[in-house]
N, C-alpha and C. Protein backbone atom coordinates (compact mmCIF):
# COMPACT_ATOMS: atom_id res chain seq x y z
N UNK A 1 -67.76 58.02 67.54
CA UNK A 1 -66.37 58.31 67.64
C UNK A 1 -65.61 57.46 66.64
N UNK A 2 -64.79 57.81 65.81
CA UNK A 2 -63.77 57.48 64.80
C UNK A 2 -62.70 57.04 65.67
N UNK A 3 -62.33 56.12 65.32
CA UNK A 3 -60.62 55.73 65.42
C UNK A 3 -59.53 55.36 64.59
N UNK A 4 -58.55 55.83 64.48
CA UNK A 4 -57.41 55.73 63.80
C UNK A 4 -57.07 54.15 63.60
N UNK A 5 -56.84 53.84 62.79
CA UNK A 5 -56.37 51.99 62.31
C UNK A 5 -55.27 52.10 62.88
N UNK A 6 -55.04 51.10 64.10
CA UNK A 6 -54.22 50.57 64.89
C UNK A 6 -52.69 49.97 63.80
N UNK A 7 -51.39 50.35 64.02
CA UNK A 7 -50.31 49.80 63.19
C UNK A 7 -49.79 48.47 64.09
N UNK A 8 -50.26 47.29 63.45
CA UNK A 8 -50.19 46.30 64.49
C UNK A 8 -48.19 45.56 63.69
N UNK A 9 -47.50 45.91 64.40
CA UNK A 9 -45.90 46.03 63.88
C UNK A 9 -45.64 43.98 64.11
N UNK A 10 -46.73 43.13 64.49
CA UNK A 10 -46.73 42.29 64.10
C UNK A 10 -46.65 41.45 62.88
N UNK A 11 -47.29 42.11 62.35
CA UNK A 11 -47.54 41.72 60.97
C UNK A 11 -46.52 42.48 60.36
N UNK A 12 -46.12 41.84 59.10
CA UNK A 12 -44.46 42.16 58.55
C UNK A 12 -44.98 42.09 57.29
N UNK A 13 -43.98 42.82 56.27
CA UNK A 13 -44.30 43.44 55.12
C UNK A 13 -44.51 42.42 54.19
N UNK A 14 -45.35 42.22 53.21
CA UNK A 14 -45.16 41.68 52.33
C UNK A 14 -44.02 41.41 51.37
N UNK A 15 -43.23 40.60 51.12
CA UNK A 15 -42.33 40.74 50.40
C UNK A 15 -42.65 40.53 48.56
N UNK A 16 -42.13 41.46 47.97
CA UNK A 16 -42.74 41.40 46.16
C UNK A 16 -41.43 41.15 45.62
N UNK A 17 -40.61 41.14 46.09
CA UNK A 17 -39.03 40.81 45.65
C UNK A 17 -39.04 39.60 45.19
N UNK A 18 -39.72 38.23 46.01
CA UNK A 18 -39.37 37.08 46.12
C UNK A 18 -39.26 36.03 44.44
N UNK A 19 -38.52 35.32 44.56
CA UNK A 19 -38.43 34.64 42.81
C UNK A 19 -39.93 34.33 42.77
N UNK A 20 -40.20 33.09 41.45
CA UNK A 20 -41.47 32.62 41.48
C UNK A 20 -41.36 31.47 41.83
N UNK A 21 -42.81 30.96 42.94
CA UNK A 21 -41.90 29.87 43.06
C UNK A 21 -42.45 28.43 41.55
N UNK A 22 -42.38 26.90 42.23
CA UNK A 22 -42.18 26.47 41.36
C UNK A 22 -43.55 26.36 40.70
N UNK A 23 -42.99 25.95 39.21
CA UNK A 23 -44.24 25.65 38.54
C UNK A 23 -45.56 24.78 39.04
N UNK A 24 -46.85 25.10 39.14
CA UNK A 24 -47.85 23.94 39.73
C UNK A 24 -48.31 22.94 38.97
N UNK A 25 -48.30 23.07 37.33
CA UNK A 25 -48.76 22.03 36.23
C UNK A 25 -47.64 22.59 34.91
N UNK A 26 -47.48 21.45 34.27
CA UNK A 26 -46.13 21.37 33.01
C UNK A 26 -47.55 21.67 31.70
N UNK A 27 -46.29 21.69 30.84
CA UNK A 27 -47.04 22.48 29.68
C UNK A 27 -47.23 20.53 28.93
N UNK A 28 -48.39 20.41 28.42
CA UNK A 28 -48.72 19.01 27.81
C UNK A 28 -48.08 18.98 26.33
N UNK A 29 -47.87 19.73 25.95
CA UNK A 29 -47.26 20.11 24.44
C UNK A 29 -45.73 19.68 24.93
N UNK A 30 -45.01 19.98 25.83
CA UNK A 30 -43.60 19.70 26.45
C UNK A 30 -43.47 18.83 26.77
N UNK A 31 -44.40 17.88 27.56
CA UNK A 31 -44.43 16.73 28.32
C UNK A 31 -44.63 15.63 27.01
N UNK A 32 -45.45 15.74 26.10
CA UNK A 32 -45.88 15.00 24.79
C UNK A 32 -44.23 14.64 24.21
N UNK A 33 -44.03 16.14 23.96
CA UNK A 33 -42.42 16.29 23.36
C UNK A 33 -41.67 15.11 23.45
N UNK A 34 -41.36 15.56 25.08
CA UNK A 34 -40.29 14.72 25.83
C UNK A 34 -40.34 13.36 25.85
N UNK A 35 -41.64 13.24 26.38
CA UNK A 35 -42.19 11.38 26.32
C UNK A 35 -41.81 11.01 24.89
N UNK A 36 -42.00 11.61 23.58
CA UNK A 36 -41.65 11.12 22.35
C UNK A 36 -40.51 10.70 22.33
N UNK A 37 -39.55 11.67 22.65
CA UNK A 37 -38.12 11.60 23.02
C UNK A 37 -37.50 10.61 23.22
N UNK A 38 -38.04 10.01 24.74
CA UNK A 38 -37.77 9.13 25.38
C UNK A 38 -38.05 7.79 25.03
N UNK A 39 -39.23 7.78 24.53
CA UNK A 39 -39.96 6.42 23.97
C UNK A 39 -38.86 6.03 22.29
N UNK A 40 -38.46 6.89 22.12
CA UNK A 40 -37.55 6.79 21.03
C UNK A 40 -36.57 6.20 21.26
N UNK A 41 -36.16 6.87 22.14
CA UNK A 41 -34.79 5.69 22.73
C UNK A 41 -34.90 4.33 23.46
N UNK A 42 -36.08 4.57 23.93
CA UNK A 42 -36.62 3.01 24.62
C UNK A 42 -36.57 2.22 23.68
N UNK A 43 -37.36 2.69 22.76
CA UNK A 43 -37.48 1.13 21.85
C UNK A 43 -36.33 1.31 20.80
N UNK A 44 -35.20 1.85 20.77
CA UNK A 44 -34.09 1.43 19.84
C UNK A 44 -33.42 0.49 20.51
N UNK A 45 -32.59 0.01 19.89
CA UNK A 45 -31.58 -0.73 19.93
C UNK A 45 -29.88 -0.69 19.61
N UNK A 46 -29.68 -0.04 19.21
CA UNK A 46 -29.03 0.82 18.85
C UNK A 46 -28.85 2.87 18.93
N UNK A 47 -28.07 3.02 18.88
CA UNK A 47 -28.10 4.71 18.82
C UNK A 47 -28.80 5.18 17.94
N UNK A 48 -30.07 5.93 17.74
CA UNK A 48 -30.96 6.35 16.72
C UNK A 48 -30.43 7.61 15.98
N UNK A 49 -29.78 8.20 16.31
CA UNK A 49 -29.36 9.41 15.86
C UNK A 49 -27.98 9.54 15.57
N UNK A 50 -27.42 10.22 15.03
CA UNK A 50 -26.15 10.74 14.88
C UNK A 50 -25.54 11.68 15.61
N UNK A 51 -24.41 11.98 16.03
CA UNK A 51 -23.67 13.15 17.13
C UNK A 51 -24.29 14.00 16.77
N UNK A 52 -24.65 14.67 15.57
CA UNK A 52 -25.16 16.17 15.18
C UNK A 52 -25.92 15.83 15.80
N UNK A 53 -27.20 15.36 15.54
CA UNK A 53 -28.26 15.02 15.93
C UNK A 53 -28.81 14.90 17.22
N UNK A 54 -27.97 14.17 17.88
CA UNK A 54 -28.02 13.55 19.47
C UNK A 54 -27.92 15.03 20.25
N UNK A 55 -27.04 16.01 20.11
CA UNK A 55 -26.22 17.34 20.33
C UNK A 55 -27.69 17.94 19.81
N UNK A 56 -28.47 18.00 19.17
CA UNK A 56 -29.65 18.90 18.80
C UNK A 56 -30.72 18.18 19.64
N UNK A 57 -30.77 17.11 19.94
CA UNK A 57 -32.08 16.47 20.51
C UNK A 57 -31.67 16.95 22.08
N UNK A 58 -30.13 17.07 22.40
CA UNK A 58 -29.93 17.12 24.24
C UNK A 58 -30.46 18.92 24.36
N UNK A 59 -30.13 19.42 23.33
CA UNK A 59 -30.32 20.95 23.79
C UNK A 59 -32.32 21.23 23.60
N UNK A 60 -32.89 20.61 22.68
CA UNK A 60 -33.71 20.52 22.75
C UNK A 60 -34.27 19.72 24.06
N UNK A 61 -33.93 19.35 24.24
CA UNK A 61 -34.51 18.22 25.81
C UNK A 61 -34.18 18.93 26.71
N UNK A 62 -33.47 19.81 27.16
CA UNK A 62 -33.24 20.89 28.04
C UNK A 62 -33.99 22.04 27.88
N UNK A 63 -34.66 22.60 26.74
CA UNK A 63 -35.26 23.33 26.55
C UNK A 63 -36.87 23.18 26.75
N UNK A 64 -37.11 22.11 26.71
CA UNK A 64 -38.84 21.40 26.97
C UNK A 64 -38.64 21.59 28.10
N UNK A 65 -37.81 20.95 29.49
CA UNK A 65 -38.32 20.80 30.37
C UNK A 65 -38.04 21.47 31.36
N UNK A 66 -37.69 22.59 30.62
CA UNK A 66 -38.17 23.66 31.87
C UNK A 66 -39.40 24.34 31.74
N UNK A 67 -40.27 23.65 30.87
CA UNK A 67 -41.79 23.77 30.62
C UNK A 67 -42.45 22.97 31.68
N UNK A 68 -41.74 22.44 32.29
CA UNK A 68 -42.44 21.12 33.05
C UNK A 68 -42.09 21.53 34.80
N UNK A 69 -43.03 20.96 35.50
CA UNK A 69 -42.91 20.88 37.01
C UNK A 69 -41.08 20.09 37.10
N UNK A 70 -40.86 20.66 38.33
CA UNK A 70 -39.47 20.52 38.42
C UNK A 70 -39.37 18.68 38.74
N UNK A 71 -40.56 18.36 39.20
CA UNK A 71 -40.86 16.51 39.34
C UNK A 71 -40.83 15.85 38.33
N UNK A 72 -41.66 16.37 37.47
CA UNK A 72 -41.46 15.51 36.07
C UNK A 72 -40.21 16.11 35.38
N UNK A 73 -39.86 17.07 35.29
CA UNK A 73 -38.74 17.16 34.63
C UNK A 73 -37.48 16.28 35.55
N UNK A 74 -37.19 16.14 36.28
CA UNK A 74 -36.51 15.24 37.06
C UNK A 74 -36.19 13.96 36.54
N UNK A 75 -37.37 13.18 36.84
CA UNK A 75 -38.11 11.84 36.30
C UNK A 75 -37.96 11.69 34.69
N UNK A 76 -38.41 12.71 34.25
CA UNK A 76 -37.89 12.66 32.56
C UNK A 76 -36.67 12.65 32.17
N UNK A 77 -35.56 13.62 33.07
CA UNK A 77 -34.24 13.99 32.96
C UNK A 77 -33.47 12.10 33.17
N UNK A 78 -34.13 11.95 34.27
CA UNK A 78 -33.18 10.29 34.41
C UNK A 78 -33.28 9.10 33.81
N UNK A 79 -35.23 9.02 33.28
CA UNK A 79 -35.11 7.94 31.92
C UNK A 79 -34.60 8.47 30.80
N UNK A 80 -34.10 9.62 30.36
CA UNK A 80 -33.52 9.95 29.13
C UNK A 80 -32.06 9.20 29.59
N UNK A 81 -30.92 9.99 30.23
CA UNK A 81 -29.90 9.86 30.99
C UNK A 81 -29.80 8.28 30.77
N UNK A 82 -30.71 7.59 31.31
CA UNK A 82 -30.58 6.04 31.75
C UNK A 82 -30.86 5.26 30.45
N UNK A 83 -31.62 5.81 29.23
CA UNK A 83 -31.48 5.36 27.86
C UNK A 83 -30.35 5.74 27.03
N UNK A 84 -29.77 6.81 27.04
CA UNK A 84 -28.60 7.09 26.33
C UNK A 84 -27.50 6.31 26.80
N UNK A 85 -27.18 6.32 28.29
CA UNK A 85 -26.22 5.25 28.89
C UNK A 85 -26.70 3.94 28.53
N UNK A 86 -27.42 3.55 28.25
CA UNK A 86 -27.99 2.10 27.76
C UNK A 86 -27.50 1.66 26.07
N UNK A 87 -27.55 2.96 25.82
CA UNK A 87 -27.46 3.12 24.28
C UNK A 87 -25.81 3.31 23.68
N UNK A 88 -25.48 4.06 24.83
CA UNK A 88 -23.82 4.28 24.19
C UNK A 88 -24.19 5.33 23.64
N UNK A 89 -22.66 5.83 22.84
CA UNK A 89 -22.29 7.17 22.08
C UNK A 89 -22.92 6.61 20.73
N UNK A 90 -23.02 7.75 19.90
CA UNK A 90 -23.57 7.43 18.64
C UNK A 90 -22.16 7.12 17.67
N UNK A 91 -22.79 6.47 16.53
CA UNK A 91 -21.88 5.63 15.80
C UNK A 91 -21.79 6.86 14.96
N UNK A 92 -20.86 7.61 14.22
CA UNK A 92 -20.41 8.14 13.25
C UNK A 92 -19.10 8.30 12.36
């Protein structure tokens, strides 16, 4: 005897709508980037760059790390942040 597959209305639909969620590993080419970045400003002493410049490195630094887990981009986002405030505005 055959039986019909039971519709068990427990179980609820899959949803395919849903965003993605977050990233599980950062891209090492991005993370390399950024750390350069950063280590740049660590060891100055002064403002290394110029406003043009500084204005091309922030949009670029926003653009790497959304290559990255939303943790390290975080963590990267606040030693940059915390070197530029260390550093002041650039001299031009």
């Amino acid at each position: 005897m055959k039986r019909a597959a039971a519709v068990d209305d427990r179980q609820g639909m899959i949803p395919i709508d849903l965003p993605p969620g977050p990233r599980l590993s950062s891209d090492e080419r991005a993370r390399d980037e950024l750390l350069a970045i950063v280590e740049t400003l660590a060891s100055a002493r002064t403002q290394p760059w110029s406003a043009r410049l500084l204005g091309w490195q922030l949009r670029r630094f926003d653009t790497l790390k959304q290559l990255l887990t939303p943790l390290e981009a975080a963590a990267l986002t606040a030693r940059f942040e915390a070197e530029l405030d260390r550093l002041g505005p650039p001299e031009d």
